[in-house]
Protein backbone atom coordinates (compact mmCIF):
# COMPACT_ATOMS: atom_id res chain seq x y z
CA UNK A 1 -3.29 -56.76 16.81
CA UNK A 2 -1.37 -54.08 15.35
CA UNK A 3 1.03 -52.02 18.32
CA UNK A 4 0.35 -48.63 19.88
CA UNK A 5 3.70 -47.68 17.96
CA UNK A 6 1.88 -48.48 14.98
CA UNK A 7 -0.80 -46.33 15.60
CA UNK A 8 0.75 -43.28 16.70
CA UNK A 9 3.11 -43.33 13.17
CA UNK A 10 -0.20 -43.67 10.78
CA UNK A 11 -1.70 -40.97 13.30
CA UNK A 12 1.39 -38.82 12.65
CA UNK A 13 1.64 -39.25 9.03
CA UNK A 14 -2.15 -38.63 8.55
CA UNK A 15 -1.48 -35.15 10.79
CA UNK A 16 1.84 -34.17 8.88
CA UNK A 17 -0.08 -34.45 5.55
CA UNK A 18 -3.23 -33.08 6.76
CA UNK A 19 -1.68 -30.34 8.27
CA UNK A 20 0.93 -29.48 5.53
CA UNK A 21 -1.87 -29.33 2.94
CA UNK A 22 -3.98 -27.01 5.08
CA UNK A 23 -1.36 -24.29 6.83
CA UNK A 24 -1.23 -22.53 3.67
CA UNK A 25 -4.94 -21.57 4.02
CA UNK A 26 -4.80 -21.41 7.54
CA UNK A 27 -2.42 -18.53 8.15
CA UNK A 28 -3.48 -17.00 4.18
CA UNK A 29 -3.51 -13.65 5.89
CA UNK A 30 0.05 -13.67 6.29
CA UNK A 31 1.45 -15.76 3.70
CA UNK A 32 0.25 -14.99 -0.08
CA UNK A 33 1.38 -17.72 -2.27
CA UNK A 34 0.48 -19.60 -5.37
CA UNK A 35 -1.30 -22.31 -3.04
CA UNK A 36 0.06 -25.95 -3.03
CA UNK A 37 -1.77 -26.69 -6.12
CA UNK A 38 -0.72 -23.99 -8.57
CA UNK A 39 3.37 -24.12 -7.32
CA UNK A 40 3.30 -27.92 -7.85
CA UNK A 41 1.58 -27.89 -11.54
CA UNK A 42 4.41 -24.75 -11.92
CA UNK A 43 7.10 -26.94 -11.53
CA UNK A 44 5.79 -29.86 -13.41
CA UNK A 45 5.12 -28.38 -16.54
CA UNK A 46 8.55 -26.38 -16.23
CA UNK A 47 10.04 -29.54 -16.77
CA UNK A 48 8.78 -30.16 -20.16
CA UNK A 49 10.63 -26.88 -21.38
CA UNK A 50 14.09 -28.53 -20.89
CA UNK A 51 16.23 -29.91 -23.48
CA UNK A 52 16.88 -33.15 -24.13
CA UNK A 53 19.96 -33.02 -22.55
CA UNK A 54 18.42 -32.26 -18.96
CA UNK A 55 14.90 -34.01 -19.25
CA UNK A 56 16.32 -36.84 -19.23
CA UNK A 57 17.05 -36.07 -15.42
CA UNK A 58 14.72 -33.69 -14.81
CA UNK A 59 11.49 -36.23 -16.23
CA UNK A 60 12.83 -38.93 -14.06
CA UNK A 61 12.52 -36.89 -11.21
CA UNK A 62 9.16 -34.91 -12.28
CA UNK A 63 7.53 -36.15 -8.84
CA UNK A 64 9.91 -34.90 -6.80
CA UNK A 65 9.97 -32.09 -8.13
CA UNK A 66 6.43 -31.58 -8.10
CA UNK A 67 6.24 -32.29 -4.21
CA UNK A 68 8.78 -30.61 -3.44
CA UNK A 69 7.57 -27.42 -4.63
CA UNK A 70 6.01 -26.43 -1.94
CA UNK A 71 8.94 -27.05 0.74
CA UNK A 72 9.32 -23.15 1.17
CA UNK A 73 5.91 -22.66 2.68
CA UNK A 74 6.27 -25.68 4.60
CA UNK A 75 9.20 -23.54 6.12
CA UNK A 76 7.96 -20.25 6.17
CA UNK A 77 6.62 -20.16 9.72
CA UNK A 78 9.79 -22.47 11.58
CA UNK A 79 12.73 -21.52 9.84
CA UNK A 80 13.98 -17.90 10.85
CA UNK A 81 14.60 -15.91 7.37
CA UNK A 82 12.53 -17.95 5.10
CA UNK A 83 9.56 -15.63 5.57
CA UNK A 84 10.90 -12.71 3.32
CA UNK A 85 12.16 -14.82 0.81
CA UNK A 86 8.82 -14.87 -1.08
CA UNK A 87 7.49 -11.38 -1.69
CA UNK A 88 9.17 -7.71 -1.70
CA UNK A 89 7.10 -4.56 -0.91
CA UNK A 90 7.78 -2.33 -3.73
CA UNK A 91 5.44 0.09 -2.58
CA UNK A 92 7.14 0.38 0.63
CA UNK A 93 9.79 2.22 -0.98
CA UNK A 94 10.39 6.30 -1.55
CA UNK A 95 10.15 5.69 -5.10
CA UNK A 96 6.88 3.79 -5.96
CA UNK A 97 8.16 2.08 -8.99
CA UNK A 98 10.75 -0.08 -7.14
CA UNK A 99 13.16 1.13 -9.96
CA UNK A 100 15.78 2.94 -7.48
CA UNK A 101 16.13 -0.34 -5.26
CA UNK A 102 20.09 -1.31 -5.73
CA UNK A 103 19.81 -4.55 -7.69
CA UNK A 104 23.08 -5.85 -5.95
CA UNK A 105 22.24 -7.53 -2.49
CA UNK A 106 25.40 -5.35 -0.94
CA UNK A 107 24.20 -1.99 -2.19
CA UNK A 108 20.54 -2.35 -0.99
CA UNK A 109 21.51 -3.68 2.34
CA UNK A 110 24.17 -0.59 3.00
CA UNK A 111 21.46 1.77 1.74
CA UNK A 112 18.58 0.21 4.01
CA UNK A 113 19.90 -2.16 6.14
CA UNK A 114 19.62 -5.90 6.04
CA UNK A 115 16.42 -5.82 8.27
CA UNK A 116 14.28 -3.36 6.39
CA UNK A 117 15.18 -5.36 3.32
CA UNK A 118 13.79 -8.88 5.25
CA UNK A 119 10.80 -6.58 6.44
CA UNK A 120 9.66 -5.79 3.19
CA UNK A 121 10.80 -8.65 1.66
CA UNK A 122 14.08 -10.06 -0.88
CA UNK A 123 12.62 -12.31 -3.35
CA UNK A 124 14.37 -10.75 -6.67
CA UNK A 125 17.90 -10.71 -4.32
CA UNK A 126 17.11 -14.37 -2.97
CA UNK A 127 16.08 -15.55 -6.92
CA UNK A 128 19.53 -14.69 -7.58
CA UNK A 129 20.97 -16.55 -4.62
CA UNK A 130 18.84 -19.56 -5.11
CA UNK A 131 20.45 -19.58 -9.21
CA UNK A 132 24.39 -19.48 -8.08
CA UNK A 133 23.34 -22.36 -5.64
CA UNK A 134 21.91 -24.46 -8.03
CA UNK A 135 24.92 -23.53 -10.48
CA UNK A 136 27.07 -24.72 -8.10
CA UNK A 137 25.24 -27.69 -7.37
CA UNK A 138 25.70 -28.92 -11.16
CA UNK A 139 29.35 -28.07 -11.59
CA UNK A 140 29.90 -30.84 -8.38
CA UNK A 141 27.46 -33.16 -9.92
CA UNK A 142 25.25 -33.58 -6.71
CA UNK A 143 21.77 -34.63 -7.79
CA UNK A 144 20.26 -34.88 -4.73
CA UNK A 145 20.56 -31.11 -4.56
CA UNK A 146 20.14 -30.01 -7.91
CA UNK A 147 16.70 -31.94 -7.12
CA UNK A 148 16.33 -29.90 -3.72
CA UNK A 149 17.68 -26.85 -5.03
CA UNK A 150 15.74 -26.74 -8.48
CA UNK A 151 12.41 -27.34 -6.38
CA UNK A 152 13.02 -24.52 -4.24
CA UNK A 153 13.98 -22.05 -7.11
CA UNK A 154 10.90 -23.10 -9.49
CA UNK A 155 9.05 -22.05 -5.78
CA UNK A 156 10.83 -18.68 -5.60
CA UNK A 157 10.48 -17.43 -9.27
CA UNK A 158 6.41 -18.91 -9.31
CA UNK A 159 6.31 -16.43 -6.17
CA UNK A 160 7.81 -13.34 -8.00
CA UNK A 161 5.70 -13.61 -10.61
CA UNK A 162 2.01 -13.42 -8.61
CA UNK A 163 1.14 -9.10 -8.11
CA UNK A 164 0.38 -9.70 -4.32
CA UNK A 165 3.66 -10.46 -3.59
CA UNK A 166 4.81 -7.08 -4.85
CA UNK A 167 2.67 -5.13 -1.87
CA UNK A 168 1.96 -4.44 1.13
CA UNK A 169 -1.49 -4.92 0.84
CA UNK A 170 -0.69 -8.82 0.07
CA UNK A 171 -4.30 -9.64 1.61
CA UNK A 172 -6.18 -6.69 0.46
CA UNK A 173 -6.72 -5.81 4.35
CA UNK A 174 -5.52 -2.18 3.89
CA UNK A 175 -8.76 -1.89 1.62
CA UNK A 176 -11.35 -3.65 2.95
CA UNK A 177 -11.02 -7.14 0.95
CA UNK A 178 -9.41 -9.74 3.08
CA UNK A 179 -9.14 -13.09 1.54
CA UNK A 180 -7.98 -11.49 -1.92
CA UNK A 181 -4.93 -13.31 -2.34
CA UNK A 182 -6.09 -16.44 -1.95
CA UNK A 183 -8.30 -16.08 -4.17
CA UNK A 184 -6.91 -15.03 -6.64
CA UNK A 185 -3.71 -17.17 -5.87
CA UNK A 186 -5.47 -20.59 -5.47
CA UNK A 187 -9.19 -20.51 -5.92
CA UNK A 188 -9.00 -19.34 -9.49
CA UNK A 189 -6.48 -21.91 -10.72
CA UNK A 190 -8.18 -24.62 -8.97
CA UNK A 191 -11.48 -23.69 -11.11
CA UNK A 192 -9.88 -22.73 -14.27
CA UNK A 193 -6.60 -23.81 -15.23
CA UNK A 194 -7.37 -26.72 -16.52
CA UNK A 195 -8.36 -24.58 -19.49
CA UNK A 196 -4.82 -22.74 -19.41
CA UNK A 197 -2.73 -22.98 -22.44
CA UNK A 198 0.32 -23.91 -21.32
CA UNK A 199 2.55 -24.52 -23.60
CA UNK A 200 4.81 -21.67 -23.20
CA UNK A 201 7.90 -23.32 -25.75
CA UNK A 202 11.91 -24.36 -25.11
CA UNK A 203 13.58 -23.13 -21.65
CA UNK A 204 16.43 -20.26 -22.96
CA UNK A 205 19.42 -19.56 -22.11
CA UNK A 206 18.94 -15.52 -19.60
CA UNK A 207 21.90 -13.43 -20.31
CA UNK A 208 21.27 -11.31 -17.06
CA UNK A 209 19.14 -13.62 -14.13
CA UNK A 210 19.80 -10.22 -11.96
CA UNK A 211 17.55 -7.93 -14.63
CA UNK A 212 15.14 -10.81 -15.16
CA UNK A 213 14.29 -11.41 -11.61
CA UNK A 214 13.60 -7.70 -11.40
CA UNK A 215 11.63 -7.53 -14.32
CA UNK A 216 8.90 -10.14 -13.10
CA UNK A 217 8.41 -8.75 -9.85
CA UNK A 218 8.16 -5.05 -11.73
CA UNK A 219 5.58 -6.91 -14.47
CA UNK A 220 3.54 -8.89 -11.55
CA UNK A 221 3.69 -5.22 -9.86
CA UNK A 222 1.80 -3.37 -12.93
CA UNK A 223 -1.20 -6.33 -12.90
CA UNK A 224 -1.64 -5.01 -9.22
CA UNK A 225 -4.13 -2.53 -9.84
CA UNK A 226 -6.64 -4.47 -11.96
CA UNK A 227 -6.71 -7.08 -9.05
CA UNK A 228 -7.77 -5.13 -6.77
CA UNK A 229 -10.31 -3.01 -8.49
CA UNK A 230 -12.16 -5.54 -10.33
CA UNK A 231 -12.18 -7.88 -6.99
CA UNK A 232 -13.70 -4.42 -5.60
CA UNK A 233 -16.43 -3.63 -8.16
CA UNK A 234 -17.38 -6.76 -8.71
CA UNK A 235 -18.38 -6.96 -5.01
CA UNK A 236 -20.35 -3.57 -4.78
CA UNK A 237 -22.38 -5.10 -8.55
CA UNK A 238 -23.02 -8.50 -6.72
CA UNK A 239 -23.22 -8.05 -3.00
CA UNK A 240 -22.11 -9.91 -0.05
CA UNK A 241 -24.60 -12.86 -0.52
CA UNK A 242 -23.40 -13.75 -4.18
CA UNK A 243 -19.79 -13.84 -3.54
CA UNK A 244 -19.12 -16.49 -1.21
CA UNK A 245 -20.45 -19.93 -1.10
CA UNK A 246 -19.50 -23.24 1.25
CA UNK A 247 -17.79 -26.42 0.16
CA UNK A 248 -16.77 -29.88 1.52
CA UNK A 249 -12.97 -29.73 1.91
CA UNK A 250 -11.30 -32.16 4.68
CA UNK A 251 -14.55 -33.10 5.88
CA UNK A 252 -15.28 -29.58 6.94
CA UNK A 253 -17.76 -27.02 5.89
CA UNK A 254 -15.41 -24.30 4.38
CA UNK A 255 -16.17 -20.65 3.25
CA UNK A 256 -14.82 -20.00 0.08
CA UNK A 257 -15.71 -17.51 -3.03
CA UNK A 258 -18.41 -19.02 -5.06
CA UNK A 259 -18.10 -20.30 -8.29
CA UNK A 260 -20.32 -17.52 -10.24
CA UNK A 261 -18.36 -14.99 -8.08
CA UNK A 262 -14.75 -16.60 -9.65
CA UNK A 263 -16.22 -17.09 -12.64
CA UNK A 264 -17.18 -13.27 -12.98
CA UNK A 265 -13.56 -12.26 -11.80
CA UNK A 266 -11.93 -14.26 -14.35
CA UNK A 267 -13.24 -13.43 -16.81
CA UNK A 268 -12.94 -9.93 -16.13
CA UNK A 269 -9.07 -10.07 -15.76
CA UNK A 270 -8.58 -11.69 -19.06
CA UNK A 271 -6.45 -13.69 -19.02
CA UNK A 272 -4.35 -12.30 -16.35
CA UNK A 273 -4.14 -15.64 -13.79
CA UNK A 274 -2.90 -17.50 -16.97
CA UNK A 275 -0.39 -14.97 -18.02
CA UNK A 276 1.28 -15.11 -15.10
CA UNK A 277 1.65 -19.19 -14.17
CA UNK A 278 2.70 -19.39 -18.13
CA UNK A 279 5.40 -16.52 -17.07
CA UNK A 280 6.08 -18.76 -14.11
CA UNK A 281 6.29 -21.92 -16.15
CA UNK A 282 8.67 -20.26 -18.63
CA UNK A 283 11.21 -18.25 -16.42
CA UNK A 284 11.49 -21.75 -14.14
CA UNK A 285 12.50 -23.48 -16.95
CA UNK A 286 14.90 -21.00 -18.27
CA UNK A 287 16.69 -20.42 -14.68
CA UNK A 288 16.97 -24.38 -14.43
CA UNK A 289 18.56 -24.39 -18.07
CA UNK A 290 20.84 -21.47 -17.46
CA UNK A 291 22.48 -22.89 -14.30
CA UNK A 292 23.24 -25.90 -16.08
CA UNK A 293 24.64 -23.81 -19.31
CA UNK A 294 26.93 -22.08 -16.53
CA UNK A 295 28.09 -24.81 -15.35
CA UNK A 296 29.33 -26.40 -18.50
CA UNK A 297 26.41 -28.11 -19.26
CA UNK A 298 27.43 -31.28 -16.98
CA UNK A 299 26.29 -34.59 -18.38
CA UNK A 300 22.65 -35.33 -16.52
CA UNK A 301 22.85 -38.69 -18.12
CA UNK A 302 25.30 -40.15 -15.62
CA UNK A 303 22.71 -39.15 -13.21
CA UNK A 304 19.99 -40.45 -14.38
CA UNK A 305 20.07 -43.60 -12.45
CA UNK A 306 19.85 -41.72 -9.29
CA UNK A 307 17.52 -41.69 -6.61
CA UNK A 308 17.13 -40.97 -3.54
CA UNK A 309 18.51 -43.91 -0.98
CA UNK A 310 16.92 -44.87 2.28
CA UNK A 311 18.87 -42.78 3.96
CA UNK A 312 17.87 -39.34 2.44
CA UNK A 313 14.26 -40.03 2.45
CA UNK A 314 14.73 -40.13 6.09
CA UNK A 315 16.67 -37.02 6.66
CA UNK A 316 13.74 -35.35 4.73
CA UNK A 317 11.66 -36.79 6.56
CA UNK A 318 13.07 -35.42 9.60
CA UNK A 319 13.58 -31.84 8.49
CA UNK A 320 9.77 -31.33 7.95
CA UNK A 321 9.25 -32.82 10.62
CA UNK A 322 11.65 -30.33 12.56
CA UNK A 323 9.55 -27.85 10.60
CA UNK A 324 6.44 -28.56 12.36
CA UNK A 325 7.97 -29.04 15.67
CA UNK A 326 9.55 -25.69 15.50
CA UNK A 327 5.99 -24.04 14.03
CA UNK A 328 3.90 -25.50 16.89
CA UNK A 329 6.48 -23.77 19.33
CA UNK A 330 6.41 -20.78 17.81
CA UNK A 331 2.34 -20.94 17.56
CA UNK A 332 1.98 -21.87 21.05
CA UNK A 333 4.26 -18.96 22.31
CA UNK A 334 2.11 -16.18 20.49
């Protein structure tokens, strides 16, 4: 007969993954994001841009890396500060275009103030944070955090690249079409990337990460418009009726947009979903290269033997689990 200690660890597993794979969904309306599924494929296939040099370290590791993609959503809600890390509000801004926002993280915040900047979000400032970390990480040879690091950066960069991130109409609830982010975020990848040509070439070296970091958020920014309008006409041509649909998922009856519905959408955006993970794919790779170039290109091969011991498992394992702990406080004081 197994114990009640036994129990209550497989119960607590099963609700850790159950929950970590659904939170996403369940607080969409605050939270746009690539969904679990299109950050972890991001990060996989980054890998395969590396040179031989780094995949060596970077292959061994692929599943990590994968997983691990998704730790800053898993933090969003319990960890203060995380939050603004994903998205930036150019449209919040005097100047529409975003192009008058100081680059420099000391400029902007003594021309706005550090907590309009976290209100309307720091992803391009944070991108460039995220690179001098991992940088730094590879000039002392750490492995476990170039691992943690890298997975957190591919997150940040697959972020900056998706148009609702780049608003403040990340939902579409400031014109009548909740649920748009998710949609186009995770539903269409689910259906159609599998199609996706994603072979986007070698990781390069990026001269400026600063002016690249601002440039995908400012090209994600121009693809805006078309998802919102076509998402909008396509609804008034079809109707209510013909747009959503109900699938299995967890053992639950879920709403979701139906397949002709997607399908319709698209193809109508030509291309646009792909575009942007391939621009993903490509600018992870490239940041993960270029911290190692600054670095002096550290030898990965005297790493390759590493993985992670007992011990660190562990003390992951206990800081998601602090996650959750400190999200269920915070959800049951609202």
């Amino acid at each position: 007969m197994f114990s009640q200690k036994y129990y209550l660890t497989i119960l607590n597993q099963l609700f850790l993954l159950f929950f970590f794979e659904t939170v996403a969904s369940a607080y969409s309306v605050a939270a746009p994001q690539w969904g679990f599924y299109g950050h972890k494929r991001i990060n996989r296939l980054a890998v395969f841009t590396l040179p031989p040099e780094m995949i060596v370290f970077y292959k061994k590791h692929i599943d990590y890396l994968t997983e691990n993609a998704v730790n800053p959503d898993k933090r969003r809600y319990a960890v203060v500060g995380e939050a603004p890390r994903h998205f930036i509000d150019l449209d919040a801004y005097a100047d529409t275009s975003g192009r008058t926002l100081p680059r420099m993280w000391k400029q902007a915040a003594e021309r706005y103030g550090e907590d309009t900047l976290a209100l309307h979000g720091i992803v391009p400032w944070h991108i460039q944070l995220v690179k001098y970390q991992l940088t730094e990480a590879f000039k002392a040879r750490d492995a476990r955090r170039i691992l943690k690091i890298s997975a957190d950066l591919g997150h940040y960069i697959a972020d900056a690249n998706v148009p609702l991130h780049t608003t403040r109409n990340y939902n579409g609830q400031l014109t009548g079409q909740q649920g748009v982010h998710g949609f186009w975020e995770s539903r269409l990848p689910e259906l159609f990337s599998n199609d996706y040509d994603f072979f986007v070439g070698p990781a390069a070296y990026v001269d400026s990460p600063q002016k690249r970091a601002w440039r995908a958020v400012f090209d994600a920014h121009m693809a805006l418009d078309s998802v919102l309008s076509i998402e909008r006409e396509l609804t008034e041509q079809v109707g209510e009726t013909r747009k959503y649909g109900f699938e299995e998922r967890n053992n639950l009856t879920t709403k979701v947009y139906s397949e002709d519905f997607s399908r319709k959408y698209h193809e109508r955006l030509r291309g646009q979903v792909e575009r942007q993970m391939r621009a993903s794919i490509k600018m992870v790779g490239d940041f993960w290269y270029t911290c190692w170039v600054d670095a002096g290109q550290p030898d990965l091969k005297s790493l390759a033997d590493f993985t992670l011991a007992e011990t660190d498992r562990k003390a992951e394992a206990d800081e998601q689990q602090s996650w959750l702990k400190r999200l269920l406080k915070v959800r049951s004081e609202d």
